[in-house]
C-alpha atoms as a PDB file:
ATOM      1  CA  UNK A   1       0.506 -22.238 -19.555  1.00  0.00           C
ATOM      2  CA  UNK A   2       1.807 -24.073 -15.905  1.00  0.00           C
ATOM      3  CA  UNK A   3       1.737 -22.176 -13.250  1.00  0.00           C
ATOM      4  CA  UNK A   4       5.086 -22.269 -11.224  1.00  0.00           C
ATOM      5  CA  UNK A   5       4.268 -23.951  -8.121  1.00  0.00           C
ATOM      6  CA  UNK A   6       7.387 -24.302  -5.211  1.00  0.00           C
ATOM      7  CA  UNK A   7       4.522 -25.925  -3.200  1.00  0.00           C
ATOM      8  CA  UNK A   8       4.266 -28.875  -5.533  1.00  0.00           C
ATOM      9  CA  UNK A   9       7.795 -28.756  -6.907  1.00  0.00           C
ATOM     10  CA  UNK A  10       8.664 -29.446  -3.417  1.00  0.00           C
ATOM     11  CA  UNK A  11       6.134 -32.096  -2.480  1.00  0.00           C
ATOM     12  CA  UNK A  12       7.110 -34.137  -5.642  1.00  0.00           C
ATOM     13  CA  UNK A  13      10.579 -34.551  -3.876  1.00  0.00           C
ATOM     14  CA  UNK A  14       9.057 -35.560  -0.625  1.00  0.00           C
ATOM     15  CA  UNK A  15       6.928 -38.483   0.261  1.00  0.00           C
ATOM     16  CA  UNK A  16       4.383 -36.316   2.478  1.00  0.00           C
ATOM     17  CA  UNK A  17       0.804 -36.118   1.052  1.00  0.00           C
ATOM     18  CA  UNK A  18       0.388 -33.038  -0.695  1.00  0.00           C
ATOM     19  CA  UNK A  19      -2.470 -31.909   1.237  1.00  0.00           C
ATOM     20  CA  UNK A  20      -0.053 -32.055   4.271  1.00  0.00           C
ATOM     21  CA  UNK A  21       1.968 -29.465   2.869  1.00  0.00           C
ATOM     22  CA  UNK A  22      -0.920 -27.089   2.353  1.00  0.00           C
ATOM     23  CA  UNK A  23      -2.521 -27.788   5.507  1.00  0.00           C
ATOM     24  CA  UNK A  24       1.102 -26.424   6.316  1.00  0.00           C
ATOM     25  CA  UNK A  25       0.653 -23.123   4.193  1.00  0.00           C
ATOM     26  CA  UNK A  26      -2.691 -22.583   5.422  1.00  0.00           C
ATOM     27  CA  UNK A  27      -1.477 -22.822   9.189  1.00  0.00           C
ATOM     28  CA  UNK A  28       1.224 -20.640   8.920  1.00  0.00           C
ATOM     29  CA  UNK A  29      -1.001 -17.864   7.313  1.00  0.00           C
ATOM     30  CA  UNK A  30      -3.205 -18.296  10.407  1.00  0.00           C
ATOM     31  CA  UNK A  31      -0.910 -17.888  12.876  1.00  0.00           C
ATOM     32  CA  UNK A  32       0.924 -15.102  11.055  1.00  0.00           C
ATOM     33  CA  UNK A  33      -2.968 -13.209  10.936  1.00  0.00           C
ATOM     34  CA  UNK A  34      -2.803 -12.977   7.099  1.00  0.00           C
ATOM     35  CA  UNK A  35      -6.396 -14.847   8.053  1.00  0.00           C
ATOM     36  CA  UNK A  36      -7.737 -13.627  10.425  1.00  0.00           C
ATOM     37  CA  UNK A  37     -10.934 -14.945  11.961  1.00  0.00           C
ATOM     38  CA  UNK A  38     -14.008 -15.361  10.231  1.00  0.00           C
ATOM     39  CA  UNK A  39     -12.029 -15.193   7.078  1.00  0.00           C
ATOM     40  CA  UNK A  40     -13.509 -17.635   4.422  1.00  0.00           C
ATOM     41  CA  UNK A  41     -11.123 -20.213   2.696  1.00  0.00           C
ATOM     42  CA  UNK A  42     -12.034 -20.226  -0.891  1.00  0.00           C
ATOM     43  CA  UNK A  43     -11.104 -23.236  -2.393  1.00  0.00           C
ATOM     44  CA  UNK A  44     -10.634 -22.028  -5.722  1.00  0.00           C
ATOM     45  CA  UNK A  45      -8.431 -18.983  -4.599  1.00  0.00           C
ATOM     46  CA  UNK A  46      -5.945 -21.437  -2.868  1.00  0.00           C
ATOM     47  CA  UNK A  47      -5.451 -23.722  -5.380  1.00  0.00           C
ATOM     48  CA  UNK A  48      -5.033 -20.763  -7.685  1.00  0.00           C
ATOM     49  CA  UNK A  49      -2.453 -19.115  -5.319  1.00  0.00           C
ATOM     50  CA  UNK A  50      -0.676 -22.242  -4.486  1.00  0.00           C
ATOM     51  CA  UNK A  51      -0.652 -23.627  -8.071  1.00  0.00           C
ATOM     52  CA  UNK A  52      -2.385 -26.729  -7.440  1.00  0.00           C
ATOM     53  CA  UNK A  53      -5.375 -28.238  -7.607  1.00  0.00           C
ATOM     54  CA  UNK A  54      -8.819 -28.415  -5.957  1.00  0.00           C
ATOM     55  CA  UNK A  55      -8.831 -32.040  -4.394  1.00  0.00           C
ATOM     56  CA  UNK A  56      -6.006 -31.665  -2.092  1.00  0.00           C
ATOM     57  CA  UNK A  57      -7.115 -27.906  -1.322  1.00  0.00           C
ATOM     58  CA  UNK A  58     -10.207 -29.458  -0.085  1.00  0.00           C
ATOM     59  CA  UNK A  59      -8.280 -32.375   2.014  1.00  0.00           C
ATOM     60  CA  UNK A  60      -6.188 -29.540   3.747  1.00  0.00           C
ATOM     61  CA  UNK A  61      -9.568 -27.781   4.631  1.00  0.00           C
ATOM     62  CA  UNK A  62     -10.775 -30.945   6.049  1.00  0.00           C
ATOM     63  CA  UNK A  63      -7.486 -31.195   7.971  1.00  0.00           C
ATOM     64  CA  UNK A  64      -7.907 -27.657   9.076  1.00  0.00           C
ATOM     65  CA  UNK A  65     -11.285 -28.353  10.075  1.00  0.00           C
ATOM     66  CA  UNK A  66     -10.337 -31.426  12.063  1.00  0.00           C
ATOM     67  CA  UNK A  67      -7.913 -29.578  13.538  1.00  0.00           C
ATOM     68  CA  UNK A  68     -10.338 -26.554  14.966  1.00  0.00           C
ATOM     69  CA  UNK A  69      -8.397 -24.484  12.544  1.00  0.00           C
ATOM     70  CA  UNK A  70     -11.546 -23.948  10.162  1.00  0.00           C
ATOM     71  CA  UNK A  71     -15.019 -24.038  10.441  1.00  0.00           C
ATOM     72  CA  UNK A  72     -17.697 -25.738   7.734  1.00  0.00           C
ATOM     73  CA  UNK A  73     -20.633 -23.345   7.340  1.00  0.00           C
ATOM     74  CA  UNK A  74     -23.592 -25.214   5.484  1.00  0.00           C
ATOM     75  CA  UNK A  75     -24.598 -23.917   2.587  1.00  0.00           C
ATOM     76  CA  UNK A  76     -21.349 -21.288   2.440  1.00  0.00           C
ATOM     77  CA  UNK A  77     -17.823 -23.131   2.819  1.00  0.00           C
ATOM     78  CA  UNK A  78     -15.001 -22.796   5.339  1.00  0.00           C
ATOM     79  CA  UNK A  79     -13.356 -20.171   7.071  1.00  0.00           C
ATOM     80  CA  UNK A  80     -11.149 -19.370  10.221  1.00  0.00           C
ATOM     81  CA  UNK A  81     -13.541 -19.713  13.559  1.00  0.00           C
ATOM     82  CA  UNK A  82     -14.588 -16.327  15.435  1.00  0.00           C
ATOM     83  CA  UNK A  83     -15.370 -18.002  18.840  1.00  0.00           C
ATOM     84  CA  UNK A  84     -16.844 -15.501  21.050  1.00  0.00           C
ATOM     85  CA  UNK A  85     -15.000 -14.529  24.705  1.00  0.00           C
ATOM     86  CA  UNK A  86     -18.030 -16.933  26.076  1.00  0.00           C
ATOM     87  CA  UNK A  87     -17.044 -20.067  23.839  1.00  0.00           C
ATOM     88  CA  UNK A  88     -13.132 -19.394  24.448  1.00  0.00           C
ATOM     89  CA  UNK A  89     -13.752 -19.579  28.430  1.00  0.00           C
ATOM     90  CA  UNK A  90     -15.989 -22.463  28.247  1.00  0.00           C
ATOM     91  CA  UNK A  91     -13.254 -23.778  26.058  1.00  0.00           C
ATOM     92  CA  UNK A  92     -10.472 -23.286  28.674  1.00  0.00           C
ATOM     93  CA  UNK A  93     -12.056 -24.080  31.381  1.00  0.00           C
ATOM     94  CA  UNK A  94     -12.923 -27.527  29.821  1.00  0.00           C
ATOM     95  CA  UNK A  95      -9.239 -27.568  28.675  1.00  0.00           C
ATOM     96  CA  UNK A  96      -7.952 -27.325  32.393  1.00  0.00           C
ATOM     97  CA  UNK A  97     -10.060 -30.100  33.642  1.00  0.00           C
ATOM     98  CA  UNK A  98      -8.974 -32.308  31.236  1.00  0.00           C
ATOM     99  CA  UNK A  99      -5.188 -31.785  30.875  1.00  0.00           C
ATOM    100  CA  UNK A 100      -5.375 -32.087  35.213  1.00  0.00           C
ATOM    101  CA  UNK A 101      -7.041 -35.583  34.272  1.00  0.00           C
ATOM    102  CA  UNK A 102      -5.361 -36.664  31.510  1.00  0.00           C
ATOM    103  CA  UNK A 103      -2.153 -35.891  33.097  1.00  0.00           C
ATOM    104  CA  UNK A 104      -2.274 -37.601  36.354  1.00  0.00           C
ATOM    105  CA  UNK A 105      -3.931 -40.784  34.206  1.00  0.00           C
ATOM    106  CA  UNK A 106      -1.004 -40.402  32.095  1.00  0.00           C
ATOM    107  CA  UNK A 107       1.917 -40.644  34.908  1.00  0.00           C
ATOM    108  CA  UNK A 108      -0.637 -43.667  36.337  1.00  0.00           C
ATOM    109  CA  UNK A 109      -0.454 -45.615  32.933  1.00  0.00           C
ATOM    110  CA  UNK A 110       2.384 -44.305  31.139  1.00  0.00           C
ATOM    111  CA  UNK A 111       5.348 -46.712  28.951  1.00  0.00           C
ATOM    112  CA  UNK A 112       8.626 -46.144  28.272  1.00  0.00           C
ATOM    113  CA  UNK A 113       7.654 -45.098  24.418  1.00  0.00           C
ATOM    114  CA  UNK A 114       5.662 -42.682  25.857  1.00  0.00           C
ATOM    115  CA  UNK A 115       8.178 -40.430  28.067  1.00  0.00           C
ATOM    116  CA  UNK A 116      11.192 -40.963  25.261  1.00  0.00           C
ATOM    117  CA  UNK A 117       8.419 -39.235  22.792  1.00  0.00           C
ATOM    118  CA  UNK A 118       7.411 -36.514  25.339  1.00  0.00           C
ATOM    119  CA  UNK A 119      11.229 -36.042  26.156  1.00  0.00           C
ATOM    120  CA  UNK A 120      12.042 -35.869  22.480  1.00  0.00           C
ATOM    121  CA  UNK A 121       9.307 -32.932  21.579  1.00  0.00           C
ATOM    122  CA  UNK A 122      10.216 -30.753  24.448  1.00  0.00           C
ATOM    123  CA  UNK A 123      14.032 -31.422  23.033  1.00  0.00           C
ATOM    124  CA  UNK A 124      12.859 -30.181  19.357  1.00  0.00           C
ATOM    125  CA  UNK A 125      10.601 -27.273  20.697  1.00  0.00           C
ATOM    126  CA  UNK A 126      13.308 -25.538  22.322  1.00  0.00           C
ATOM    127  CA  UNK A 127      14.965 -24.061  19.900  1.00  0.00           C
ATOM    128  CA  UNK A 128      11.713 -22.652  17.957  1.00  0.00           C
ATOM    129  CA  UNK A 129      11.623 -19.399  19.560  1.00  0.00           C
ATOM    130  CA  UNK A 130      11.652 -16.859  15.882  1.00  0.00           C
ATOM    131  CA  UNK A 131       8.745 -15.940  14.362  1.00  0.00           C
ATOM    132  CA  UNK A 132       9.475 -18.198  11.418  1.00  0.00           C
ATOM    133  CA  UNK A 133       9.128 -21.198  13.972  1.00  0.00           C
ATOM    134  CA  UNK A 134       5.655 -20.111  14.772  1.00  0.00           C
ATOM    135  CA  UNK A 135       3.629 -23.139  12.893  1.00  0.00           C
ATOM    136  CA  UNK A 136       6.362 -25.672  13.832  1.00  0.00           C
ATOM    137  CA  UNK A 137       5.950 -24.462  17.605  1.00  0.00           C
ATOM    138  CA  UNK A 138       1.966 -24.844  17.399  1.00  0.00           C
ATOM    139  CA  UNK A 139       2.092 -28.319  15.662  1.00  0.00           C
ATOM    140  CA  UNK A 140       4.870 -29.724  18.157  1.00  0.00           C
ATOM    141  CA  UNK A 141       2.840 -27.973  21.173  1.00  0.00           C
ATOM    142  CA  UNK A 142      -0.075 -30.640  19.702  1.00  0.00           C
ATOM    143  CA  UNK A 143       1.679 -33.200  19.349  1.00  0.00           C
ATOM    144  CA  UNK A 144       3.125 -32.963  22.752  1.00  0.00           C
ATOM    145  CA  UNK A 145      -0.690 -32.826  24.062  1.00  0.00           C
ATOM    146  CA  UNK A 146      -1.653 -35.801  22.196  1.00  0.00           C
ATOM    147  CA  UNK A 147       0.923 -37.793  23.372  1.00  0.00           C
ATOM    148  CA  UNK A 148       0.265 -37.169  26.913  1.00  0.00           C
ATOM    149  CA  UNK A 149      -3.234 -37.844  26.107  1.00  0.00           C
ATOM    150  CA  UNK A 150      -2.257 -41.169  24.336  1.00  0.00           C
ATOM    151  CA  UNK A 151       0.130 -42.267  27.876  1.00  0.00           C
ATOM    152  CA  UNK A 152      -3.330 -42.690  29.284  1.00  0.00           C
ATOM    153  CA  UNK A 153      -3.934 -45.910  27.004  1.00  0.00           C
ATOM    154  CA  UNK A 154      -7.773 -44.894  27.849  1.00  0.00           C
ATOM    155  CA  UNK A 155      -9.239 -44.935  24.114  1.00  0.00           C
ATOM    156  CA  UNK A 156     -12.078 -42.912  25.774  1.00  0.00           C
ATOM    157  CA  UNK A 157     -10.335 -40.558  27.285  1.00  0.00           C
ATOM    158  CA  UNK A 158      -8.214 -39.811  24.211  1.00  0.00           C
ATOM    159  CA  UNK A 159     -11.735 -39.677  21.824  1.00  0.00           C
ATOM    160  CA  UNK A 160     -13.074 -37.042  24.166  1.00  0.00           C
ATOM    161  CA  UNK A 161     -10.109 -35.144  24.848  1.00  0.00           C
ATOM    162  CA  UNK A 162      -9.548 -34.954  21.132  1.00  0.00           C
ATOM    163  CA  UNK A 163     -13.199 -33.236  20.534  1.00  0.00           C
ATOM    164  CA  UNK A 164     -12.179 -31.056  23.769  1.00  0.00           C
ATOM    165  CA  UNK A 165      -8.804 -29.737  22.205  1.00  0.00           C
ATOM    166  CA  UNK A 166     -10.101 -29.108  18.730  1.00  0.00           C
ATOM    167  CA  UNK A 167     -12.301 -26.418  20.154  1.00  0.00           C
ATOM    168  CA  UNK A 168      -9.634 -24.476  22.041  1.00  0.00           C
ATOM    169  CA  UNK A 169      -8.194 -21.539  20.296  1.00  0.00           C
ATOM    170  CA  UNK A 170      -4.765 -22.203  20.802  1.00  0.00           C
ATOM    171  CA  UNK A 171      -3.813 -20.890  17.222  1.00  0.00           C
ATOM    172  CA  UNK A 172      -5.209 -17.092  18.324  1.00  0.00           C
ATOM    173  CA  UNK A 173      -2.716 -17.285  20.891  1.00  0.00           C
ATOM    174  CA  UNK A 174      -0.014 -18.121  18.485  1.00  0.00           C
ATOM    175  CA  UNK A 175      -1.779 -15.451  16.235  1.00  0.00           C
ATOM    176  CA  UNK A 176      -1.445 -12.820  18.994  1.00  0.00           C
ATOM    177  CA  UNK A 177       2.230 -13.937  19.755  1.00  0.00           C
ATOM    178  CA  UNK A 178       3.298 -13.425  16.133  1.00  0.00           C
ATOM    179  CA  UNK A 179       2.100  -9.751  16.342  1.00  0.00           C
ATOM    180  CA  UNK A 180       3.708  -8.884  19.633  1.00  0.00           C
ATOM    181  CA  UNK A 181       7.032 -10.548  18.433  1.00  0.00           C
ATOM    182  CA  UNK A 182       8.595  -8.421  21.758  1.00  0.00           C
ATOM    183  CA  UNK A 183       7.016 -11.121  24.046  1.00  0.00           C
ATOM    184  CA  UNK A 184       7.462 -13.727  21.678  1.00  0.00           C
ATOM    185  CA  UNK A 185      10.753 -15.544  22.905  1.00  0.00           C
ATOM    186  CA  UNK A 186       9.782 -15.300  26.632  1.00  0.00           C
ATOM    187  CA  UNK A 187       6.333 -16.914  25.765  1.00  0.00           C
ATOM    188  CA  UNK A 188       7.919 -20.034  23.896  1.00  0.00           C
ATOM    189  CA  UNK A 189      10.473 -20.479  26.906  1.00  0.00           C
ATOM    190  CA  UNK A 190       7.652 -20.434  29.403  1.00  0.00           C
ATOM    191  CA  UNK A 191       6.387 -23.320  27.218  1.00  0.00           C
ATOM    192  CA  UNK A 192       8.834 -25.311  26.775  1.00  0.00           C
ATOM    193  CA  UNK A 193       9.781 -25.601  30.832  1.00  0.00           C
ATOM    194  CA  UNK A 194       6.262 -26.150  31.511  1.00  0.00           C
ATOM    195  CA  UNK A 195       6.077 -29.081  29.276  1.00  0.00           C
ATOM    196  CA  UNK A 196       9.687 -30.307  30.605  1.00  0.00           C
ATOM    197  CA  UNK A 197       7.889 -30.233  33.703  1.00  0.00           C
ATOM    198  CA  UNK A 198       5.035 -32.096  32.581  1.00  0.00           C
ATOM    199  CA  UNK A 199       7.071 -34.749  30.887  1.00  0.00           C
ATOM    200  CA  UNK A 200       9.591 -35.000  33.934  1.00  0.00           C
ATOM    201  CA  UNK A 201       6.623 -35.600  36.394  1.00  0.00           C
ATOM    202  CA  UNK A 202       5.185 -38.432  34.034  1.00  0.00           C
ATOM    203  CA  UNK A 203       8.284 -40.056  33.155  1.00  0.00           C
ATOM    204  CA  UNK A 204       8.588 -40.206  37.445  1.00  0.00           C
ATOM    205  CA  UNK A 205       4.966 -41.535  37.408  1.00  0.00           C
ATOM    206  CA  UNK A 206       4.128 -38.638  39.838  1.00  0.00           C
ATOM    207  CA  UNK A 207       0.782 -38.282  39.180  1.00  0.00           C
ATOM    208  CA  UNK A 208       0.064 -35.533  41.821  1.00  0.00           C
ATOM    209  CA  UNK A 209       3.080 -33.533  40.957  1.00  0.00           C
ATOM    210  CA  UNK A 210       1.692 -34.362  36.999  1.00  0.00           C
ATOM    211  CA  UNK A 211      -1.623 -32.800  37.694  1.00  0.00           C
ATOM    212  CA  UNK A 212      -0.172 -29.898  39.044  1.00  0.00           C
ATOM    213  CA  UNK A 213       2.481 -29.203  36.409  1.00  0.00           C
ATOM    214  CA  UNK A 214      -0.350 -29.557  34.161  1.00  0.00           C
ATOM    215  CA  UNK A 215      -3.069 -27.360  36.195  1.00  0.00           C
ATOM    216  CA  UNK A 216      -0.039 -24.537  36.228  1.00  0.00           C
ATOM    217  CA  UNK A 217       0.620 -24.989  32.477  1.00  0.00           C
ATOM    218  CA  UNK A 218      -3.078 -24.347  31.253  1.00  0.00           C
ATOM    219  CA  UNK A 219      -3.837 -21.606  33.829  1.00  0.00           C
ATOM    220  CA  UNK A 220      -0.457 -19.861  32.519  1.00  0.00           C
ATOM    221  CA  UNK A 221      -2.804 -19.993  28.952  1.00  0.00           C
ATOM    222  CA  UNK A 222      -5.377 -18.857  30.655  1.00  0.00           C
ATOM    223  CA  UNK A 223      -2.985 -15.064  31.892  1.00  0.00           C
ATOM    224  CA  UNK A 224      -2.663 -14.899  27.779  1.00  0.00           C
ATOM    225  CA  UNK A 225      -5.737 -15.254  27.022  1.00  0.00           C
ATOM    226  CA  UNK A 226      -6.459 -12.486  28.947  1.00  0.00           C
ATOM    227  CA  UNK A 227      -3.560 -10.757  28.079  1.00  0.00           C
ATOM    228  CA  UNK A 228      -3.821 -11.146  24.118  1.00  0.00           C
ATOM    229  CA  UNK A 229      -7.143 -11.997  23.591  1.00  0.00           C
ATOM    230  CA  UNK A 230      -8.961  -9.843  25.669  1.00  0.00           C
ATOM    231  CA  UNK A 231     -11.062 -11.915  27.534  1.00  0.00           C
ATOM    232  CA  UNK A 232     -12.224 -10.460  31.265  1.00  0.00           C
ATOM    233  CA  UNK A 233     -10.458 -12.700  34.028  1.00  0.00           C
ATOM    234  CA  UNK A 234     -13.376 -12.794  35.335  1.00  0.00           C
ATOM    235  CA  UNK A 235     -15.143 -14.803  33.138  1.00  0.00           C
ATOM    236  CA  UNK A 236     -12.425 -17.592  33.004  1.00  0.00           C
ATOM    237  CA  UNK A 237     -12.852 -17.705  36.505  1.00  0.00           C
ATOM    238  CA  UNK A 238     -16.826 -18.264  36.335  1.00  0.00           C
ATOM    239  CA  UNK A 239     -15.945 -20.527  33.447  1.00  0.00           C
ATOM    240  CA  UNK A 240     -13.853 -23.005  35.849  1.00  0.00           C
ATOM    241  CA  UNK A 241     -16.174 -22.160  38.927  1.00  0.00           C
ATOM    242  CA  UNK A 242     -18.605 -23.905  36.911  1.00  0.00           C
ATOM    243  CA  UNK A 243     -16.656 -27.319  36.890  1.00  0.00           C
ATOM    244  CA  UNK A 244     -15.384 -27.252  40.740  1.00  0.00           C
ATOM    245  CA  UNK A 245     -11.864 -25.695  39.312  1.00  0.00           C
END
């Protein structure tokens, strides 16, 4: 017996990489909290649930994993990172260093290609304000990020920001979004100015009005974090007290 499988049915018409597709899956169930964190990712229950098989399972995971979606635990498998209020400060706090950085490097070094692709992603991202949009949101909010990060044209820069990024919990955020859906549309509009402000500043090759835009974008994470995540104000502040913030 074949199992019935949408998720392949619609890859096969499509030239995206199945694993793609259920790195897709897997992300939306994240954000929506059907896993929460510290919830293992069994590869044989996916490829059961999704119809499919185990290889590309296992190339989503690594995607995930790449991503700081998932976690590899030696010895045990994969599952959805429980960072501690510690680790998510340290994590922010190196976040807003780097973003005020990269962005002023960014506005410095910046080509043409680089502001029509900023200006284009803000475009797509405003419209994504239902809960359905919630995984299309997160992924265009990265690629936004990496492209600032990429205006730099310091290989570097981007190789360390990348390890930097991966470690920030920006999916909980998402997560606690999609469960307070009343402060869910306000949220994604906040966004999308502050990264039309970023992009503006860069495609003007401002690079002190850059680092600013940027310095008021990730501190504006830093009111949800408290806000939806819990953690005390007063550790993100020793957090970026630390680094001279």
């Amino acid at each position: 017996m074949t199992l019935h499988s949408p998720l392949k049915e619609e890859n096969e018409n499509s030239k995206r990489p199945l694993k793609e597709d259920i790195f897709d899956a897997l992300l939306e169930k994240i954000i929506s909290g059907k896993y929460k964190p510290g919830t293992w990712l069994r590869q044989e229950d996916i490829a059961s649930q999704l119809g499919v098989s185990m290889t590309p399972v296992r190339e989503a995971l690594d995607l995930l994993d790449a991503a700081g979606l998932a976690e590899r635990v030696p010895y045990r498998g994969v599952r959805v990172p429980e960072p501690t209020p510690e680790e998510i400060a340290e994590s922010y706090a190196t976040r807003l260093l780097l973003e005020k950085a990269v962005s002023r490097a960014a506005a410095l070094n910046r080509e043409q290609a680089h502001v029509d692709a900023l200006k284009r992603i803000v475009h797509q991202s405003k419209k994504l304000i239902r809960l359905d949009d919630m995984s299309a949101s997160r992924k265009l909010s990265v690629d936004f990020h990496t492209t600032v990060v990429q205006a730099t044209r310091n290989s570097t820069l981007i190789r360390v920001y990348k390890m930097a990024v991966n470690s920030f919990p920006d999916w909980m955020l998402y997560q606690a979004m999609f469960e307070h859906p009343e402060t869910l549309e306000e949220s994604i509009k906040d966004e999308y100015r502050e990264h039309l402000a970023i992009a503006d500043a860069i495609a003007a090759r401002d690079a002190d009005l850059a680092e600013q835009r940027a310095e008021e974008h990730i501190r504006e994470i830093g009111r949800q974090i408290v806000s939806y995540l819990g953690v005390p104000q007063e550790l993100l502040d020793r957090k970026t007290i630390q680094l001279g913030l």
